[in-house]
PDB file of N, CA and C in Angstrom:
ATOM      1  N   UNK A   1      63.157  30.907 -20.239  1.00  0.00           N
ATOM      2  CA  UNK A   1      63.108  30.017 -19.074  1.00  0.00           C
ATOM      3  C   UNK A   1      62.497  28.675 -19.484  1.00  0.00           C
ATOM      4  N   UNK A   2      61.342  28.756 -20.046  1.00  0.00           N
ATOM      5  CA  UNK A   2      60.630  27.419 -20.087  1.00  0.00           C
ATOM      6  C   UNK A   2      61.375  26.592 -21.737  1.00  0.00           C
ATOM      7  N   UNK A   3      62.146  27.065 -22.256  1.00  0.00           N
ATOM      8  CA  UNK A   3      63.007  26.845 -23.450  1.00  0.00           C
ATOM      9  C   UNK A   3      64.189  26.135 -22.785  1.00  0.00           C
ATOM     10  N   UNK A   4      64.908  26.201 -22.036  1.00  0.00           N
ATOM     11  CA  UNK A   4      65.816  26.575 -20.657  1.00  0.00           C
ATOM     12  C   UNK A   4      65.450  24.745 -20.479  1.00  0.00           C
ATOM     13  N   UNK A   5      63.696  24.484 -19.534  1.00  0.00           N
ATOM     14  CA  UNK A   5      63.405  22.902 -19.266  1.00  0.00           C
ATOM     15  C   UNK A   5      63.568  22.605 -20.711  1.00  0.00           C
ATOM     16  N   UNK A   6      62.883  22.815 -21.018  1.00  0.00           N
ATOM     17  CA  UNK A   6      62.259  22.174 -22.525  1.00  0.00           C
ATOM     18  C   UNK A   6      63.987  20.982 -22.748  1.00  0.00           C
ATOM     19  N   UNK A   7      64.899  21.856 -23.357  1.00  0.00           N
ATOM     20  CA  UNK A   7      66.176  21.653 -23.119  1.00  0.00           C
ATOM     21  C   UNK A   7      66.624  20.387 -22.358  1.00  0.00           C
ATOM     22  N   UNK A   8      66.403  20.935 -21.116  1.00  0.00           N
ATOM     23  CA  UNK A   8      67.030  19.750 -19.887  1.00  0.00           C
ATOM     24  C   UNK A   8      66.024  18.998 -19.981  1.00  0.00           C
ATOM     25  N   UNK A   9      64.687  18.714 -20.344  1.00  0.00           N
ATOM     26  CA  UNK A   9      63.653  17.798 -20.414  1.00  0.00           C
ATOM     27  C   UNK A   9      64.344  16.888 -21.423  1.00  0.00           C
ATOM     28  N   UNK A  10      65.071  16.761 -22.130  1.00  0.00           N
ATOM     29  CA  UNK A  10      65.750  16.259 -23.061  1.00  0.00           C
ATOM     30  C   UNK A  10      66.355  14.950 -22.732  1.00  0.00           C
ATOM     31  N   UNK A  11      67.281  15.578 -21.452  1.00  0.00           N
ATOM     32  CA  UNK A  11      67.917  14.942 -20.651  1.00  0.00           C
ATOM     33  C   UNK A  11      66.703  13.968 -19.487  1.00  0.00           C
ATOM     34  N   UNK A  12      65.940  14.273 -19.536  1.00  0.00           N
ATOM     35  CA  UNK A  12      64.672  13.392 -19.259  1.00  0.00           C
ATOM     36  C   UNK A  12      63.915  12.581 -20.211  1.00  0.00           C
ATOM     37  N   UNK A  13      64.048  12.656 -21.097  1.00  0.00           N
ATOM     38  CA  UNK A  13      63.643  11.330 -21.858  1.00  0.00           C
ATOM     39  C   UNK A  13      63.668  10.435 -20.818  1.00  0.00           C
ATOM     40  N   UNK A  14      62.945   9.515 -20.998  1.00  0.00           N
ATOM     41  CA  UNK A  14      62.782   7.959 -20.330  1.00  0.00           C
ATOM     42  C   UNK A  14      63.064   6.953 -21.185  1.00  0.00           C
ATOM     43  N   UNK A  15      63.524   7.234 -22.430  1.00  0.00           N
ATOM     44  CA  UNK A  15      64.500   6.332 -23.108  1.00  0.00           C
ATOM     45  C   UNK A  15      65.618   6.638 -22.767  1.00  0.00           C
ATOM     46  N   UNK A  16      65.854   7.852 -22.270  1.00  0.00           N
ATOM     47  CA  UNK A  16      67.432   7.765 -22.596  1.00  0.00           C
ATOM     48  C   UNK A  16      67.778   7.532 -21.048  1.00  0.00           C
ATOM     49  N   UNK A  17      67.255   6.705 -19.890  1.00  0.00           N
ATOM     50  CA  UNK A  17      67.130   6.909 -18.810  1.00  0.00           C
ATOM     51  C   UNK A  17      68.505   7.435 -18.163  1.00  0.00           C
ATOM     52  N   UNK A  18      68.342   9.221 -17.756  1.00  0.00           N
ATOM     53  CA  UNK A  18      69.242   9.591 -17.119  1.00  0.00           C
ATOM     54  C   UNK A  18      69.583   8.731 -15.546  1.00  0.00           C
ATOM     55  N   UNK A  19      70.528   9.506 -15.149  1.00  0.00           N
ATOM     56  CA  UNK A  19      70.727   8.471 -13.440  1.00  0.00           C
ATOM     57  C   UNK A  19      69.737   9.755 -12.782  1.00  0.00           C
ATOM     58  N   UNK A  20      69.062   8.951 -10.958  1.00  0.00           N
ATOM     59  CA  UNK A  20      68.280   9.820 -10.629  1.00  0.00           C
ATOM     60  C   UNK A  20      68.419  11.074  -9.972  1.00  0.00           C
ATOM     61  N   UNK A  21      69.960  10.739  -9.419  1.00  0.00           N
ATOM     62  CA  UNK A  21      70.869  12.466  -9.353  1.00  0.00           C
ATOM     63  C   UNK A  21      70.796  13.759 -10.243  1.00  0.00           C
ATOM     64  N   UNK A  22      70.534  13.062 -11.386  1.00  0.00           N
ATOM     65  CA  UNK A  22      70.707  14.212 -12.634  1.00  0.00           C
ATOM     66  C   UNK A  22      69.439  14.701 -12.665  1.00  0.00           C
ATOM     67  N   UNK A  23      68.535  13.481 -12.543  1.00  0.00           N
ATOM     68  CA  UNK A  23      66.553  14.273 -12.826  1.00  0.00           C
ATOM     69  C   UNK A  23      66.494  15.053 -11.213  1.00  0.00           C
ATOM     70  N   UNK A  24      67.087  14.532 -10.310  1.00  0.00           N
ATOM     71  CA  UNK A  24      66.708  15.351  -9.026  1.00  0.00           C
ATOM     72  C   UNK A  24      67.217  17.065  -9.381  1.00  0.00           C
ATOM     73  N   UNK A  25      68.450  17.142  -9.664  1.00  0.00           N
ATOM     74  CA  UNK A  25      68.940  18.489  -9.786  1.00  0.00           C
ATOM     75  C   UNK A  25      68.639  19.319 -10.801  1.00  0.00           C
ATOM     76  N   UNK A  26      67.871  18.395 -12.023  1.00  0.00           N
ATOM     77  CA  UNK A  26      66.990  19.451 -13.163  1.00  0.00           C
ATOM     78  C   UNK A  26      66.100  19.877 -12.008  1.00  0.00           C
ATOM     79  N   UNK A  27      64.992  19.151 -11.644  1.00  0.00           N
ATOM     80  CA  UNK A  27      63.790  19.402 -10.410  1.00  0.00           C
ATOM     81  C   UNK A  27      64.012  20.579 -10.154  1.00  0.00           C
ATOM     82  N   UNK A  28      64.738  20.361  -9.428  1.00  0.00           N
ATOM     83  CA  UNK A  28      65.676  21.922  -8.153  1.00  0.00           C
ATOM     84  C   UNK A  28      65.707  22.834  -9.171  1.00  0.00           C
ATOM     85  N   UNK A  29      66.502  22.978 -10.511  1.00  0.00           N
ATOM     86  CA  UNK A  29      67.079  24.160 -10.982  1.00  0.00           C
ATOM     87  C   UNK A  29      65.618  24.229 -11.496  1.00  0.00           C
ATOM     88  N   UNK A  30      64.386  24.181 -11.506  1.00  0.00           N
ATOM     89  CA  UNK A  30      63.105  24.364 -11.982  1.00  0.00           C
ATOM     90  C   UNK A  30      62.367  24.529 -11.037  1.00  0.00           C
ATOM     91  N   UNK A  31      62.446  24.122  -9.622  1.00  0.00           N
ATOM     92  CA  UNK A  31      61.813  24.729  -8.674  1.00  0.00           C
ATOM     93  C   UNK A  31      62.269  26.173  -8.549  1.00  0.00           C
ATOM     94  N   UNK A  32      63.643  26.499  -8.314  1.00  0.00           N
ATOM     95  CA  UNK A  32      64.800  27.674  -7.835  1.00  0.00           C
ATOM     96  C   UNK A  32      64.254  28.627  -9.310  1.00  0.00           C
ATOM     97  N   UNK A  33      64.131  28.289 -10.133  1.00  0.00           N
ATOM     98  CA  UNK A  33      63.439  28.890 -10.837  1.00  0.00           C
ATOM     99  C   UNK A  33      61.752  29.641 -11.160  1.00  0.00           C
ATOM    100  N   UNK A  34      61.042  28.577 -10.668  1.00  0.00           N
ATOM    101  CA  UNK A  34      59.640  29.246 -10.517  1.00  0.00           C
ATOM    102  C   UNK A  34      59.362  29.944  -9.517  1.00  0.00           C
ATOM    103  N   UNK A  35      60.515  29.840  -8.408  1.00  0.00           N
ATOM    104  CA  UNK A  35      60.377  30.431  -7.210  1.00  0.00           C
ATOM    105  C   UNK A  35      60.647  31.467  -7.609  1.00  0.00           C
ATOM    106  N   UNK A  36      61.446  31.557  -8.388  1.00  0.00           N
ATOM    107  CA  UNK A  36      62.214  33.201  -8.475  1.00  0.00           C
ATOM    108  C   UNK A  36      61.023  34.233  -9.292  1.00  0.00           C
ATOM    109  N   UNK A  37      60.371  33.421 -10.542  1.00  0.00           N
ATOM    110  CA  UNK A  37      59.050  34.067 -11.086  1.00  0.00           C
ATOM    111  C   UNK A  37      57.909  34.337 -10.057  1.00  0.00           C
ATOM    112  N   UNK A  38      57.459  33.287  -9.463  1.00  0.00           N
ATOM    113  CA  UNK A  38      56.120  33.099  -8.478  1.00  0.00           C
ATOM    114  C   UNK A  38      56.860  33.406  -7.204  1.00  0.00           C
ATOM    115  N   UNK A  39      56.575  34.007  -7.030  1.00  0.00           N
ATOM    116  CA  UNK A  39      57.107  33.570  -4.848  1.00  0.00           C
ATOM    117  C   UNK A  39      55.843  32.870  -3.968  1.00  0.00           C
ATOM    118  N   UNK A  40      54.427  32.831  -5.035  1.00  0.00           N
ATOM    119  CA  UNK A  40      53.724  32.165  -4.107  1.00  0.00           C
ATOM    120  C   UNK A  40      53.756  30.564  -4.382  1.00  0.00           C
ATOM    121  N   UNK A  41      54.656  30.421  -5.119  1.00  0.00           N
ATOM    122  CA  UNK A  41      54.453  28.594  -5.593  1.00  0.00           C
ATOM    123  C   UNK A  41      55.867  28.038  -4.349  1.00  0.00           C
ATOM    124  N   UNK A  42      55.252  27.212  -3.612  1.00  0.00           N
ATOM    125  CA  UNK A  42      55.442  26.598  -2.303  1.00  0.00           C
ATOM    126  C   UNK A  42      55.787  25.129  -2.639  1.00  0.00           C
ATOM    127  N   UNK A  43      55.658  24.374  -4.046  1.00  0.00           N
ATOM    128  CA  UNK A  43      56.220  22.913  -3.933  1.00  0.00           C
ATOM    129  C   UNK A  43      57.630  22.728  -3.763  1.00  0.00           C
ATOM    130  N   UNK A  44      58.111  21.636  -3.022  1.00  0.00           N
ATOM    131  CA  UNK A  44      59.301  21.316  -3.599  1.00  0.00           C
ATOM    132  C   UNK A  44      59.329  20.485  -4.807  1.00  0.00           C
ATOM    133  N   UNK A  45      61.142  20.313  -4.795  1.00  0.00           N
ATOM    134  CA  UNK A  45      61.042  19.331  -5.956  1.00  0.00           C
ATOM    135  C   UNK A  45      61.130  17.680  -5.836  1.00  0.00           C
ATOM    136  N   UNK A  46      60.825  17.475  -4.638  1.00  0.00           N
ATOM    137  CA  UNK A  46      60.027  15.980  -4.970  1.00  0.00           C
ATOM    138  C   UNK A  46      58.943  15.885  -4.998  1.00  0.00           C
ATOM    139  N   UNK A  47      57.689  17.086  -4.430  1.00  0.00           N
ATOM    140  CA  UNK A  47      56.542  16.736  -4.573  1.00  0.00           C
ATOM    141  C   UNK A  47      56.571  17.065  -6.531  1.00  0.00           C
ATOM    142  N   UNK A  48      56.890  17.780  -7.079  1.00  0.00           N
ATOM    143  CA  UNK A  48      56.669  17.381  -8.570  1.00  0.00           C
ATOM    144  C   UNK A  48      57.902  16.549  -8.828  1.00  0.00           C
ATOM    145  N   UNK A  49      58.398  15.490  -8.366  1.00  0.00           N
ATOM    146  CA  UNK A  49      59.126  14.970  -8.956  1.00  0.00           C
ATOM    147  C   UNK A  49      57.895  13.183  -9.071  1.00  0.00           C
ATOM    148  N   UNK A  50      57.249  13.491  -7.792  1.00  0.00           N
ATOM    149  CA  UNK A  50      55.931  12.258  -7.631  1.00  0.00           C
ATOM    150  C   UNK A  50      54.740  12.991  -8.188  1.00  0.00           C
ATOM    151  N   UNK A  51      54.594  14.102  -8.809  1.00  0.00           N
ATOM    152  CA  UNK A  51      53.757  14.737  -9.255  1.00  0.00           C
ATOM    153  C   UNK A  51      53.777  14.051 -10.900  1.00  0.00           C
ATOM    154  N   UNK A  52      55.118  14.323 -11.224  1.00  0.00           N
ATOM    155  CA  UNK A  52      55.425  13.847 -12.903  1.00  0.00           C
ATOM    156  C   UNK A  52      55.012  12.124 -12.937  1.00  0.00           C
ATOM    157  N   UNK A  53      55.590  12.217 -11.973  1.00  0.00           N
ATOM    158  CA  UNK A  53      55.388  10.263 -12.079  1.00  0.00           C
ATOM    159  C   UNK A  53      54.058   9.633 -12.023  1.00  0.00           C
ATOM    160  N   UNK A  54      53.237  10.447 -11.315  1.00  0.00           N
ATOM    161  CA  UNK A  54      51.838   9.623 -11.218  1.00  0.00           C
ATOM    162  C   UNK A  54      51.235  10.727 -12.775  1.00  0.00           C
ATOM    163  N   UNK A  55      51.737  11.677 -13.360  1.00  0.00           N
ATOM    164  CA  UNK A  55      51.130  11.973 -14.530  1.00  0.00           C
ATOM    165  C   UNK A  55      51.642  10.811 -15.775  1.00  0.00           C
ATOM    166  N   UNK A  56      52.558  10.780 -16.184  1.00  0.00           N
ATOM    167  CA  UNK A  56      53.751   9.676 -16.668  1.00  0.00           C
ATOM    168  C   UNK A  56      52.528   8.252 -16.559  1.00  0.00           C
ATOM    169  N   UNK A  57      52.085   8.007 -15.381  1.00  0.00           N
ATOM    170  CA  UNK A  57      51.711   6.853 -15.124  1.00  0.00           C
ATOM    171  C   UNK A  57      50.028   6.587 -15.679  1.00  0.00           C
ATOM    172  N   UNK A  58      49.537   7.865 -15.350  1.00  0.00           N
ATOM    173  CA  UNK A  58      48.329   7.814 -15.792  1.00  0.00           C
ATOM    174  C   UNK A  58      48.585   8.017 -17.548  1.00  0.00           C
ATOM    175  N   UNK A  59      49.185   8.578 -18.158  1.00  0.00           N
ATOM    176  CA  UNK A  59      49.312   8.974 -19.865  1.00  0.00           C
ATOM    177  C   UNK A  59      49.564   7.465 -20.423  1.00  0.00           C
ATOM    178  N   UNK A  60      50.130   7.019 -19.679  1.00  0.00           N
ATOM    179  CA  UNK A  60      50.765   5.312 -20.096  1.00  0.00           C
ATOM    180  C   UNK A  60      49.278   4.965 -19.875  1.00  0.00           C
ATOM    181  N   UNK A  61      48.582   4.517 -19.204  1.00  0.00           N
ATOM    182  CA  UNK A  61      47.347   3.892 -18.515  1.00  0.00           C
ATOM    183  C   UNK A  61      46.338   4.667 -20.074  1.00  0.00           C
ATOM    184  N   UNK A  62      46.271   6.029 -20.082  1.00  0.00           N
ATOM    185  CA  UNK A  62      45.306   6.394 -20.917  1.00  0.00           C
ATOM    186  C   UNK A  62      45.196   6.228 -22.193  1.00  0.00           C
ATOM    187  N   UNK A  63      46.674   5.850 -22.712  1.00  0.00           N
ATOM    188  CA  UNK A  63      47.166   5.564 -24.178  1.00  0.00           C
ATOM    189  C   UNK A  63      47.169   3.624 -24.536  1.00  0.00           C
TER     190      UNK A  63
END
């Protein structure tokens, strides 16, 4: 599974800037996924989609 993102994280590079249709529907197939492991994990996938971004933002800021 986490080999699976790793993978489609690929397709997330921020060099290779995918369009934001494509990062929305990795999200999903990684929410639809942890859901299926956890049933108690309750985010959707825009709250980690603004979750990644303010991490993204702070790593830039800390580096």
């Amino acid at each position: 599974l986490y080999q699976k993102w790793v993978k489609a994280m690929g397709v997330l590079n921020p060099s290779a800037t995918p369009s934001k249709e494509m990062r929305l529907d990795l999200y999903e197939m990684m929410v639809k996924d942890i859901k299926k492991v956890d049933k108690r994990f309750k985010k959707t996938a825009k709250e980690i989609i603004l979750e990644t971004k303010e991490l993204t933002a702070e790593s830039r800021q800390g580096g």
